[in-house]
N, C-alpha and C. Protein backbone atom coordinates (compact mmCIF):
# COMPACT_ATOMS: atom_id res chain seq x y z
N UNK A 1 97.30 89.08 110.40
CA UNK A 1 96.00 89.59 110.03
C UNK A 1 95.46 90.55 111.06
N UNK A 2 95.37 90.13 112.53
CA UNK A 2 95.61 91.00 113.25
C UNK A 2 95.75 92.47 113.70
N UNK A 3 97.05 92.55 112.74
CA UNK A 3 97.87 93.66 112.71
C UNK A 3 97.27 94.85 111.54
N UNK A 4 96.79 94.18 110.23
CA UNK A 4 96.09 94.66 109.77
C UNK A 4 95.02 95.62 109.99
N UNK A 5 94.09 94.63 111.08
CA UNK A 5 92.85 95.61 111.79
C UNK A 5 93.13 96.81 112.60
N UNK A 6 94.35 96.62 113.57
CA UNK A 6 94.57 97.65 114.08
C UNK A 6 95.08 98.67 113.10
N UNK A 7 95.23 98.42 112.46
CA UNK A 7 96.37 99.90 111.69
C UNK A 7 95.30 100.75 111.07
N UNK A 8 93.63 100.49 111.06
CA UNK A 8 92.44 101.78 111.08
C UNK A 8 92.25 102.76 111.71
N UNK A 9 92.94 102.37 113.43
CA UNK A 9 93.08 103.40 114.04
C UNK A 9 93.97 103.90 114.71
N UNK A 10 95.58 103.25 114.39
CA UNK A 10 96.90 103.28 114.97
C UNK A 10 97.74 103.09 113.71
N UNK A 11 99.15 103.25 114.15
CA UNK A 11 99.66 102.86 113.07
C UNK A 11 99.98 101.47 113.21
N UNK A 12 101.28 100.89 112.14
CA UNK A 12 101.68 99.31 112.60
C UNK A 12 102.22 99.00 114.13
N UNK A 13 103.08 100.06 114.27
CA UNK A 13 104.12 100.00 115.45
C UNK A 13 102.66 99.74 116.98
N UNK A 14 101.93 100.49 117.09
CA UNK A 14 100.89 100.53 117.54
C UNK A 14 100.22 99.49 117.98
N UNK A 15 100.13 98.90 116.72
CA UNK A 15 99.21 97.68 116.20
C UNK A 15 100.06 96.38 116.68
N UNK A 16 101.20 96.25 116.67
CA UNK A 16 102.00 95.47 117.19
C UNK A 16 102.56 95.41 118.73
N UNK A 17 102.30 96.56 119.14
CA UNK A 17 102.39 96.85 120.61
C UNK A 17 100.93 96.45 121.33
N UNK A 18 99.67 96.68 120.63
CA UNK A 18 98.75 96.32 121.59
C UNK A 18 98.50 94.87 121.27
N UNK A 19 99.00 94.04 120.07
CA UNK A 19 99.05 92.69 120.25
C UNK A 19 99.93 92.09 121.17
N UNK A 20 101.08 92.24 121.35
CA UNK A 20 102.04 91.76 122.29
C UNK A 20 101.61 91.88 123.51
N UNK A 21 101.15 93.27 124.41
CA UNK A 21 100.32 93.46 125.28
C UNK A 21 98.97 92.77 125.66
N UNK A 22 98.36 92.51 124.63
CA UNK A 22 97.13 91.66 125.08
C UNK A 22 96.91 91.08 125.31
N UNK A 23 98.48 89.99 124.51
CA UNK A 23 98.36 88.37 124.73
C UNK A 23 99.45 88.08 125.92
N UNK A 24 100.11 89.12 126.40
CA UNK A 24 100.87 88.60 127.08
C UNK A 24 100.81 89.38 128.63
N UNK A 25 100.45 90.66 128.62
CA UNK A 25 100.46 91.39 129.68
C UNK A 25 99.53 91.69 130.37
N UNK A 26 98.19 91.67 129.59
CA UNK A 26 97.04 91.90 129.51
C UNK A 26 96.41 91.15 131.18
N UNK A 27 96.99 91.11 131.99
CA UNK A 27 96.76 91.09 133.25
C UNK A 27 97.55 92.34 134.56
N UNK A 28 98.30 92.36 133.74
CA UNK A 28 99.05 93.85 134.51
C UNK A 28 98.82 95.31 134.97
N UNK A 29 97.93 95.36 134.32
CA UNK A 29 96.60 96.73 134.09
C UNK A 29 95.51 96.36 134.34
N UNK A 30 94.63 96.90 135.91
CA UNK A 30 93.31 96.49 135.98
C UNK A 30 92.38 97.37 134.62
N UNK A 31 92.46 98.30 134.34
CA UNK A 31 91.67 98.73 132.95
C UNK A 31 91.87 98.18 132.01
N UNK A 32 92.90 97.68 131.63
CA UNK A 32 92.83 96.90 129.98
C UNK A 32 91.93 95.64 130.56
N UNK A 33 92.54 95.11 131.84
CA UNK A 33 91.90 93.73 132.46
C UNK A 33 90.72 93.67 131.92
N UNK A 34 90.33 94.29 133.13
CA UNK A 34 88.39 94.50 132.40
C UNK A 34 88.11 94.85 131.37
N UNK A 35 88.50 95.38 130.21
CA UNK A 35 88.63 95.38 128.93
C UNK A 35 88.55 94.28 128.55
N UNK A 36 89.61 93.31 128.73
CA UNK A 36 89.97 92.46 128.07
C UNK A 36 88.38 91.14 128.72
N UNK A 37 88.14 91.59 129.78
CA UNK A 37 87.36 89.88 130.43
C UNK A 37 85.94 90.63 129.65
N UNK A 38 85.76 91.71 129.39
CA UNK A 38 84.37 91.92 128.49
C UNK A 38 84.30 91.36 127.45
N UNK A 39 86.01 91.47 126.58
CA UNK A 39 85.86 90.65 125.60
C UNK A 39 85.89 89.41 125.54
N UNK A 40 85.50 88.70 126.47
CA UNK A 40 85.24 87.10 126.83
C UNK A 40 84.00 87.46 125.86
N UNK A 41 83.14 88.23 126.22
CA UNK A 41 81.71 88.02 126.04
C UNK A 41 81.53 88.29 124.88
N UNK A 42 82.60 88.74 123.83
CA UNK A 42 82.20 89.38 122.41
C UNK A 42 83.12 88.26 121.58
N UNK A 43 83.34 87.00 122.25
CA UNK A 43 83.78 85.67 121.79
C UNK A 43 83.55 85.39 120.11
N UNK A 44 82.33 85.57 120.15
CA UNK A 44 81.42 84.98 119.12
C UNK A 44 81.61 85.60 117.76
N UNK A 45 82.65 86.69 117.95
CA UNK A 45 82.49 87.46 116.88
C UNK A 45 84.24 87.04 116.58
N UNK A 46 84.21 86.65 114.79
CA UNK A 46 85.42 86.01 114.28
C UNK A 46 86.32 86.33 113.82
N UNK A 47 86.11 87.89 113.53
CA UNK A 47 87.28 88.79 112.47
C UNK A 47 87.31 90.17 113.17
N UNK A 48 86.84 90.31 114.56
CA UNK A 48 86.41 91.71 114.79
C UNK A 48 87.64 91.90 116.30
N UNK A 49 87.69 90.95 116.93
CA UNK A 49 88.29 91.26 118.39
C UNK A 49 89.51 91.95 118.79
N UNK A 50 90.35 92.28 117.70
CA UNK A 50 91.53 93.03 118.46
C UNK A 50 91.20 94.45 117.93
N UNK A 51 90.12 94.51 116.66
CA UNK A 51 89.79 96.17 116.53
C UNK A 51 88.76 96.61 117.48
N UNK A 52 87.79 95.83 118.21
CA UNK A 52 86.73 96.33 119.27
C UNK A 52 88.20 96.64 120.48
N UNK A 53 88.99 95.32 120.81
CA UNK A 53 89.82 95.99 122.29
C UNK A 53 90.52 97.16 121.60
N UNK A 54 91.32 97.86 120.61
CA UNK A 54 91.50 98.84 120.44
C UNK A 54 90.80 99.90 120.57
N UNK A 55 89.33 99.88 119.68
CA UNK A 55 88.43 100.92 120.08
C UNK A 55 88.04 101.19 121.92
N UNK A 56 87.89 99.92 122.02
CA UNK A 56 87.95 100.16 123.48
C UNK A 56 88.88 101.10 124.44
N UNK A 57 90.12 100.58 123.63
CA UNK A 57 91.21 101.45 124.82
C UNK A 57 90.91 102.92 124.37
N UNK A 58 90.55 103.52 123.08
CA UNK A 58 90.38 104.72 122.80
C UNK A 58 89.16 105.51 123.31
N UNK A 59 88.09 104.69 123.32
CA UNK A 59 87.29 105.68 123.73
C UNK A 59 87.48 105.42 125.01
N UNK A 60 88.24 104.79 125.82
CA UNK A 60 88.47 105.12 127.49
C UNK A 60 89.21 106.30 127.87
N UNK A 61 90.37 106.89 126.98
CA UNK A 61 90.81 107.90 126.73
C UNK A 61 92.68 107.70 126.97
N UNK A 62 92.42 106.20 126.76
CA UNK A 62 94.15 105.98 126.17
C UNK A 62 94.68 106.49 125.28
N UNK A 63 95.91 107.50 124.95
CA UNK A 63 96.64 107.82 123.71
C UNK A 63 98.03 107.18 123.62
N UNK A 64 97.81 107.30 121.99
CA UNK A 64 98.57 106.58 121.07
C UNK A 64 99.72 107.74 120.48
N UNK A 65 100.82 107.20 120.72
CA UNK A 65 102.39 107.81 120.28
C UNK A 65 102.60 106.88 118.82
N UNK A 66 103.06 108.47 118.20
CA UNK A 66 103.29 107.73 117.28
C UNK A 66 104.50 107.55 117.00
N UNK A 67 105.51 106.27 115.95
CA UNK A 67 106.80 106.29 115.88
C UNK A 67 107.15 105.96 114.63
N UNK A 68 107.60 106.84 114.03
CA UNK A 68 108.00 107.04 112.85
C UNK A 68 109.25 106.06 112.43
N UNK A 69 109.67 105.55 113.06
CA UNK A 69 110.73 104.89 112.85
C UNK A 69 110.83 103.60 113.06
N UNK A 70 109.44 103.04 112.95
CA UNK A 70 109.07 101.45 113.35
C UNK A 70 109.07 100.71 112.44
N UNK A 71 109.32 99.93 112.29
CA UNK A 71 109.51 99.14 110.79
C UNK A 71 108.87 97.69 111.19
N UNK A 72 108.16 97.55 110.34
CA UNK A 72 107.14 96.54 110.41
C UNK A 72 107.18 95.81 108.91
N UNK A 73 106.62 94.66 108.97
CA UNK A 73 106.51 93.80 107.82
C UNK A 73 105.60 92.81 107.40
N UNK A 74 104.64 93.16 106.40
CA UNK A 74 103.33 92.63 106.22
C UNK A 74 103.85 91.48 104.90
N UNK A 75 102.74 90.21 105.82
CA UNK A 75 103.34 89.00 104.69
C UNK A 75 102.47 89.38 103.65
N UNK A 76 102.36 89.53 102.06
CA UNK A 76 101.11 89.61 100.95
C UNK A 76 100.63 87.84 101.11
N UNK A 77 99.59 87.92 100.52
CA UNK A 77 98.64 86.81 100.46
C UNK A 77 99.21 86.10 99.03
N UNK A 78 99.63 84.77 98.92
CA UNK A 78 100.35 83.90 98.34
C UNK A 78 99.20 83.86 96.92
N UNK A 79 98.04 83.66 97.25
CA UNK A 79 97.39 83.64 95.64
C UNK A 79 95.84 83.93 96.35
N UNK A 80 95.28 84.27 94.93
CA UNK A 80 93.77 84.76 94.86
C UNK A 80 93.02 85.07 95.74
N UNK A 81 93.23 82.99 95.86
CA UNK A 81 91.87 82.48 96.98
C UNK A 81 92.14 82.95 98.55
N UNK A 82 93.29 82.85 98.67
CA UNK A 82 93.77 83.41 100.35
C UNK A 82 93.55 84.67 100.58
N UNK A 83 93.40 85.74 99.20
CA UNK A 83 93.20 87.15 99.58
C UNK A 83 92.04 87.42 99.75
N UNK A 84 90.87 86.84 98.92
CA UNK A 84 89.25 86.49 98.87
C UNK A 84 89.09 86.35 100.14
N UNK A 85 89.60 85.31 101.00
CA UNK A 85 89.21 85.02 102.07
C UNK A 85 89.78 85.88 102.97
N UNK A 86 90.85 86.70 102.96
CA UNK A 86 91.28 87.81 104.06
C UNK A 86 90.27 88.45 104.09
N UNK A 87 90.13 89.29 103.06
CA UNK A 87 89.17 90.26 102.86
C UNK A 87 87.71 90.26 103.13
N UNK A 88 87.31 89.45 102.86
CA UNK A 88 85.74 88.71 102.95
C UNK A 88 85.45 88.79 104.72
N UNK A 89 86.65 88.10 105.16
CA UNK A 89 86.44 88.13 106.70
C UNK A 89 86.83 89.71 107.26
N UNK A 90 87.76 90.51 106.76
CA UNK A 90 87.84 91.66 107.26
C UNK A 90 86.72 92.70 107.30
N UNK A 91 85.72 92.45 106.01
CA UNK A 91 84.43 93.15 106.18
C UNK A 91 83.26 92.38 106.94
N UNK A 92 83.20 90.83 106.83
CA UNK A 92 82.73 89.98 107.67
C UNK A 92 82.72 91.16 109.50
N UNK A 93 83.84 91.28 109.55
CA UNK A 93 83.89 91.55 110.62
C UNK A 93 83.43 93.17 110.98
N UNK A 94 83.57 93.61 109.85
CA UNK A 94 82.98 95.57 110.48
C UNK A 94 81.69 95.12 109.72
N UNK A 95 81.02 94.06 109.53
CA UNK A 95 79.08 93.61 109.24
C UNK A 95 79.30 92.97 110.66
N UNK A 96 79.70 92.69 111.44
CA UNK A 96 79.56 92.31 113.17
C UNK A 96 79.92 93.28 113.78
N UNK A 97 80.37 94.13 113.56
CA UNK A 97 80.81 95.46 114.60
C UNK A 97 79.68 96.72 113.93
N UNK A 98 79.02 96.39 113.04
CA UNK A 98 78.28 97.31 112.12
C UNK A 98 79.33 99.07 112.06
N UNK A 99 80.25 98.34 111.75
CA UNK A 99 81.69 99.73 111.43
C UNK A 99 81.50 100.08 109.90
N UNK A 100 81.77 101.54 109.76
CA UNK A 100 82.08 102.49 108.67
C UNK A 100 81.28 101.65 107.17
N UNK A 101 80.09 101.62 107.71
CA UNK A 101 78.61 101.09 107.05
C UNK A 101 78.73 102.21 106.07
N UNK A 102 78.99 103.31 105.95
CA UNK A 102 79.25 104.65 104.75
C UNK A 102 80.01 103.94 103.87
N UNK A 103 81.10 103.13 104.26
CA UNK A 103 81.82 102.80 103.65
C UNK A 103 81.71 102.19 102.76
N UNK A 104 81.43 101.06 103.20
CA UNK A 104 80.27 99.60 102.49
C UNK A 104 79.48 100.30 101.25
N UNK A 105 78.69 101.30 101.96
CA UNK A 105 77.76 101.53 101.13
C UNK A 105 77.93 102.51 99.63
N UNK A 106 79.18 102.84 99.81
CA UNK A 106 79.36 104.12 98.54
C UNK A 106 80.26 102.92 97.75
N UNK A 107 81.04 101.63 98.64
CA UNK A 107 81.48 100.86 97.28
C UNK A 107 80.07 99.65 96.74
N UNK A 108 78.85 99.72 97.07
CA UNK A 108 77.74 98.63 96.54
C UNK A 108 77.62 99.78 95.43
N UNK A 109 76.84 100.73 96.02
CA UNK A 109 76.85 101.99 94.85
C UNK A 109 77.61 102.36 93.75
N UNK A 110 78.95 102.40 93.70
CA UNK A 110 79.75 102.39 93.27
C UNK A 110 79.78 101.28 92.00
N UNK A 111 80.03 100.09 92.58
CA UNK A 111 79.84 98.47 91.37
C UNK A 111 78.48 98.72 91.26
N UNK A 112 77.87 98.22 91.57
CA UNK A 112 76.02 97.78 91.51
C UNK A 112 75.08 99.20 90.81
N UNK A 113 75.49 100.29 90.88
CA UNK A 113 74.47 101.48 90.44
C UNK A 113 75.62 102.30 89.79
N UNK A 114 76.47 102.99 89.99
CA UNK A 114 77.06 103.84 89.00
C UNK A 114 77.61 103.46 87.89
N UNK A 115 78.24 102.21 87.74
CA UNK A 115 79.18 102.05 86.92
C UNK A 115 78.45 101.01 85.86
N UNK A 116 77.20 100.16 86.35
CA UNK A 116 76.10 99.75 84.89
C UNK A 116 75.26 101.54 84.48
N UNK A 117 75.22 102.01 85.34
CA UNK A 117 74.86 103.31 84.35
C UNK A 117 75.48 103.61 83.66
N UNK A 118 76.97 104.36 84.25
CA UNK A 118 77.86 105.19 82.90
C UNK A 118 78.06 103.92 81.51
N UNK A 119 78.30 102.79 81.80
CA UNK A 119 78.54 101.46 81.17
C UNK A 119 77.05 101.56 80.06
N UNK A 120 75.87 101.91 80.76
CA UNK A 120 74.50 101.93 79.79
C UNK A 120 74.64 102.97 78.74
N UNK A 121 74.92 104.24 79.47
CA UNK A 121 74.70 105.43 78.86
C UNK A 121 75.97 105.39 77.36
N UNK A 122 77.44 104.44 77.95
CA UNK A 122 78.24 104.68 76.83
C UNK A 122 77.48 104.22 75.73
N UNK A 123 76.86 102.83 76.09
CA UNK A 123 76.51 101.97 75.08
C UNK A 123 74.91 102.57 73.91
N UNK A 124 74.35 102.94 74.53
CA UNK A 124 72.96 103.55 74.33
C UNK A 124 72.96 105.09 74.12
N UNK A 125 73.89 105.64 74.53
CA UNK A 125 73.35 107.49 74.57
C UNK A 125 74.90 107.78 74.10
N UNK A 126 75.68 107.92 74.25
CA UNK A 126 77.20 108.51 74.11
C UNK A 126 78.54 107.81 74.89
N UNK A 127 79.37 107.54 73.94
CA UNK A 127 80.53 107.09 74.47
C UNK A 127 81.30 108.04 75.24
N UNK A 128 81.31 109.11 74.98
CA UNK A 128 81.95 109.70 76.45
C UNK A 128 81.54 109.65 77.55
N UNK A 129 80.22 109.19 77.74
CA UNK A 129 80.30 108.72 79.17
C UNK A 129 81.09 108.04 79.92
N UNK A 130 81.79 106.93 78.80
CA UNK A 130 82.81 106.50 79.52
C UNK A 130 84.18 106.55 80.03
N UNK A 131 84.00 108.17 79.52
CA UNK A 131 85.15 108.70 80.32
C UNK A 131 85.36 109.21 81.21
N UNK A 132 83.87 109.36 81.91
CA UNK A 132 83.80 109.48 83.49
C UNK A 132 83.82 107.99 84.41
N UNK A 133 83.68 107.14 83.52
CA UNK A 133 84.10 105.53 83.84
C UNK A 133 85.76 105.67 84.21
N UNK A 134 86.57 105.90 83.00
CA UNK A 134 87.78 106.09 83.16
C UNK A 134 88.50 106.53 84.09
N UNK A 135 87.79 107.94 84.18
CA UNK A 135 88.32 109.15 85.14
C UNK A 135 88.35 108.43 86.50
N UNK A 136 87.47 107.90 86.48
CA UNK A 136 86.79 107.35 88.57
C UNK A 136 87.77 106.38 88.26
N UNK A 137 88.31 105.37 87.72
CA UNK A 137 89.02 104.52 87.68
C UNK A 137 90.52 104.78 88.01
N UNK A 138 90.74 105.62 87.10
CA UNK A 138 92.26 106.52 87.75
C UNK A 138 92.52 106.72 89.27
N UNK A 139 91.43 107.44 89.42
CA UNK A 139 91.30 108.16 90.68
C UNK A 139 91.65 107.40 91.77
N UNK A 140 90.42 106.32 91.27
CA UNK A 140 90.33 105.06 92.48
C UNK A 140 92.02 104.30 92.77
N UNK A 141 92.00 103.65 91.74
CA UNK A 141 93.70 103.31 91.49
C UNK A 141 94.61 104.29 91.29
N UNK A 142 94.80 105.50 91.66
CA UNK A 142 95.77 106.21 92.20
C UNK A 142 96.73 106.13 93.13
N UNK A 143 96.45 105.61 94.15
CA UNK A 143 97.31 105.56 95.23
C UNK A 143 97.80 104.00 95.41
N UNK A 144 96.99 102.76 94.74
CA UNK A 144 97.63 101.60 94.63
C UNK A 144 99.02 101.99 93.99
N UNK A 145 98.25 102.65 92.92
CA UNK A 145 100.04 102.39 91.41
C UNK A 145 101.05 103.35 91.94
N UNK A 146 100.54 104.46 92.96
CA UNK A 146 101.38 105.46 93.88
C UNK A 146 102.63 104.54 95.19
N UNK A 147 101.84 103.60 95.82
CA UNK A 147 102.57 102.60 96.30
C UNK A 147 103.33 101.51 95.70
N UNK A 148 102.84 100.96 94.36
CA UNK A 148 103.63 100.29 93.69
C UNK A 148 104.79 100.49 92.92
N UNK A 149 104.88 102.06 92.85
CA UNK A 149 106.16 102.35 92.11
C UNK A 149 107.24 102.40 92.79
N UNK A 150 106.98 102.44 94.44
CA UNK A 150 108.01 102.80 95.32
C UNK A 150 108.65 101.61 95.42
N UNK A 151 107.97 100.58 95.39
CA UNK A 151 108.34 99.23 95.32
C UNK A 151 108.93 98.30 94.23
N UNK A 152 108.97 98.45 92.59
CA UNK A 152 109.13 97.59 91.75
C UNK A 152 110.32 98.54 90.84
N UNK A 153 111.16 99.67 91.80
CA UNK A 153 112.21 100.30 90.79
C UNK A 153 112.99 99.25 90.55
N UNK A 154 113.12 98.11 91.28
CA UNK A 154 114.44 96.78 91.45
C UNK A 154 114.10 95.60 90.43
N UNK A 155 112.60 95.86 89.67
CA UNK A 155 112.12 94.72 88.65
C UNK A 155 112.54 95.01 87.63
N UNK A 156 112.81 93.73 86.50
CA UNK A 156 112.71 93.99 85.10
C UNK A 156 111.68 94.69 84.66
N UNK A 157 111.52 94.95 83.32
CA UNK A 157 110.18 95.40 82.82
C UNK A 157 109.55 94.96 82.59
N UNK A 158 109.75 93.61 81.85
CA UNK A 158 109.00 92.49 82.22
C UNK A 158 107.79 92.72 83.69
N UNK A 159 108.66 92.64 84.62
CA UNK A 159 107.79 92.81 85.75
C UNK A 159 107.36 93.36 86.22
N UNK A 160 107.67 94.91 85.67
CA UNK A 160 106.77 96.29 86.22
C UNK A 160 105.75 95.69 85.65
N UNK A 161 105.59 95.74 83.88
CA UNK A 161 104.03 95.67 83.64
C UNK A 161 103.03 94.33 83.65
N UNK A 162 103.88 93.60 84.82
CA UNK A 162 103.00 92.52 85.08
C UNK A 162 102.63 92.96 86.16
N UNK A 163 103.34 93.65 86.95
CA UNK A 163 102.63 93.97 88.30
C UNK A 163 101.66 95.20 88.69
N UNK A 164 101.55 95.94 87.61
CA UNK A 164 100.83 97.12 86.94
C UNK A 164 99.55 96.40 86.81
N UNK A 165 99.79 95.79 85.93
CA UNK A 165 98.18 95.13 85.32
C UNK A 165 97.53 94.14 86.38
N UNK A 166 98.28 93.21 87.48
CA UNK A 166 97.46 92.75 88.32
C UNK A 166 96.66 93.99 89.73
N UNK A 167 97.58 95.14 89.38
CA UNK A 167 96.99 96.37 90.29
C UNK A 167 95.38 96.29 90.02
N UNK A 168 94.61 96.56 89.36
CA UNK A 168 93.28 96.46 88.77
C UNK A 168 92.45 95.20 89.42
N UNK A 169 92.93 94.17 88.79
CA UNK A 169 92.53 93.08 88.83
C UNK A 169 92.01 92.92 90.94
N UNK A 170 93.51 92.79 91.48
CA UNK A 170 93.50 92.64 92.92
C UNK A 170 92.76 93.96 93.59
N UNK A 171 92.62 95.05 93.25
CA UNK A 171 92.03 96.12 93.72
C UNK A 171 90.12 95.32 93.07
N UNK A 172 89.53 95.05 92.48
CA UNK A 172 88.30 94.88 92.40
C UNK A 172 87.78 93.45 93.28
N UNK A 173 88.51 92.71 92.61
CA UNK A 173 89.13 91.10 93.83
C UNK A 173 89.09 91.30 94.82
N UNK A 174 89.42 92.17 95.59
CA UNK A 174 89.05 92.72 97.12
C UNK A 174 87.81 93.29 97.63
N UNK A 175 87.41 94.34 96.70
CA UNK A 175 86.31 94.96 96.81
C UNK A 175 85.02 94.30 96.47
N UNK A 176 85.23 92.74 95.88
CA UNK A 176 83.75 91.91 95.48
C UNK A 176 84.11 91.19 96.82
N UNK A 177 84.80 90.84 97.56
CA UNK A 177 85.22 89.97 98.29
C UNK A 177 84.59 90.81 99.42
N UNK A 178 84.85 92.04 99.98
CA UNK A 178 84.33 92.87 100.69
C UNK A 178 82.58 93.09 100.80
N UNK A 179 82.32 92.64 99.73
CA UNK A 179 80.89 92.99 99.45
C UNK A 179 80.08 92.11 99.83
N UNK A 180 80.61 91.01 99.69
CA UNK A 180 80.12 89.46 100.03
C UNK A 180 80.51 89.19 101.20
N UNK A 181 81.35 89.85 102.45
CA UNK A 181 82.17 89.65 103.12
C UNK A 181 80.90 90.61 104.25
N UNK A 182 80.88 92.19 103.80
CA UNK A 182 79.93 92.60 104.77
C UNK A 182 78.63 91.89 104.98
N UNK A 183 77.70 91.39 104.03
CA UNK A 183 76.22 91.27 104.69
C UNK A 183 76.25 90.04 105.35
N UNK A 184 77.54 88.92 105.57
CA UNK A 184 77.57 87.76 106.21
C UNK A 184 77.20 88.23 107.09
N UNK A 185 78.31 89.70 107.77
CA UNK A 185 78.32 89.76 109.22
C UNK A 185 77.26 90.44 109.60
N UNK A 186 76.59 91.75 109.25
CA UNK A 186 75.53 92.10 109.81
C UNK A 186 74.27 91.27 110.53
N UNK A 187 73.71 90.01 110.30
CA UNK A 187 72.69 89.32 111.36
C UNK A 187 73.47 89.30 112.95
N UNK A 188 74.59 88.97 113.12
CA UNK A 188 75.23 89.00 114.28
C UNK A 188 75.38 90.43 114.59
N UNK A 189 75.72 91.29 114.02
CA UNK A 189 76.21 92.64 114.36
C UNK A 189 74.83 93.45 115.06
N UNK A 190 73.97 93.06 114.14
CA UNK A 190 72.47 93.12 114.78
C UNK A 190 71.65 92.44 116.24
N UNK A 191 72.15 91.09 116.03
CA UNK A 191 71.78 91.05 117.19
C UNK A 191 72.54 91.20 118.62
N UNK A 192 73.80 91.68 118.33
CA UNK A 192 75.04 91.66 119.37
C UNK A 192 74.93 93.03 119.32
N UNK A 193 74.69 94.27 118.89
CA UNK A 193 74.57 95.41 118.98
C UNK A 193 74.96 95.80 120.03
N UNK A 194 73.64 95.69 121.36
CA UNK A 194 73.95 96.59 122.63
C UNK A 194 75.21 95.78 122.95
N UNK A 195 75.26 94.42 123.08
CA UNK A 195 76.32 94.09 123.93
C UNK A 195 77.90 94.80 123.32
N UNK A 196 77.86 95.28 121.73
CA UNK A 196 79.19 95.61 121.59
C UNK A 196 79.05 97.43 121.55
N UNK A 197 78.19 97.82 122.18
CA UNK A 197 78.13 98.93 122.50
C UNK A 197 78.62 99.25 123.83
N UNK A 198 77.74 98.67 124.50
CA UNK A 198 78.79 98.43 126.03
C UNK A 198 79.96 98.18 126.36
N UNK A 199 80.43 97.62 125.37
CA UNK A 199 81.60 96.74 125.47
C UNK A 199 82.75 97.99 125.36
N UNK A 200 82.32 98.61 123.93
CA UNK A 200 83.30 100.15 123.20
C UNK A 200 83.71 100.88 124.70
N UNK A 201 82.22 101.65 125.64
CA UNK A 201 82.25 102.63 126.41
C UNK A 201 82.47 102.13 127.70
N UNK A 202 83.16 100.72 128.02
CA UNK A 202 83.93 100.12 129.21
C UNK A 202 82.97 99.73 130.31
């Protein structure tokens, strides 16, 4: 899970190098050191700590190599409820770091205000509205079903279009999970503010 957070601002290979380092070396370097004993103090926060010590090493003015040839391997989440809860805590945690709040906010907008409109307007004013429903839907799930094809040339057909149709399903499943997941964390993110401001600029 971890590994996950870092890969926002590194890649995997990256992301796996500054875990191994943190937990194991992370006395060898007086700058990461003190990096690392600040984050004693940002304890409290449950889903956020290996993406604050990353941000950290970046805005100190550490760079990141990249390696194209790293091969890494992400376990998927076994059913529903385990992905609900990844996710929930992964925005949990940028509502405690108060991170890419734009973000958050164009997907509430997004469920909660655009999509009972076009959804009103089909029903009440014209059904082609909902083909700007459609359209955004494509769009959005573009690059899921773009990654899934690279992956399921080895399935029956059977199983392409079972794994097609849970694309949808797990792409919104995440994003309600996210939604419910950010405003946990914001009271902490709020009141921990300066301290994880300090914390970023060393």
């Amino acid at each position: 899970m971890s590994q996950r957070r870092f890969t926002r601002l590194t890649n995997h290979a990256h992301a796996i190098a500054l875990h191994y380092f943190q937990y194991n070396f992370i006395q060898r370097h007086k700058t990461i050191t003190n990096i690392d004993h600040k984050q004693d103090k940002l304890s409290r926060f449950n889903c956020l700590a290996d993406l604050l010590f990353d941000m950290a090493l970046k805005n100190q003015g550490y760079l990141f190599a990249f390696a194209p040839r790293a091969v890494v391997w992400f376990r998927p989440r076994s059913n529903l409820a385990v992905f609900w809860r990844q996710y929930r805590n992964y925005a949990l945690g940028d509502g405690e770091g108060l991170l890419w709040t734009k973000r958050h906010v164009i997907r509430y907008g997004t469920y909660l205000v655009m999509t009972p409109i076009l959804v009103l307007l089909g029903l009440l004013w014209n059904p082609w509205w909902w083909g700007l429903l459609i359209l955004g839907m494509a769009v959005y799930l573009r690059r899921p079903y773009w990654r899934l094809g690279r992956m399921i040339s080895g399935l029956s057909p059977r199983d392409k279009i079972s794994a097609c149709l849970w694309v949808p399903l797990i792409r919104v499943w995440g994003d309600l999970a996210k939604m419910l997941g950010y405003p946990m964390g914001l009271p902490r993110g709020f009141r921990l503010r300066a301290r994880t401001q300090a914390y970023l600029q060393g």
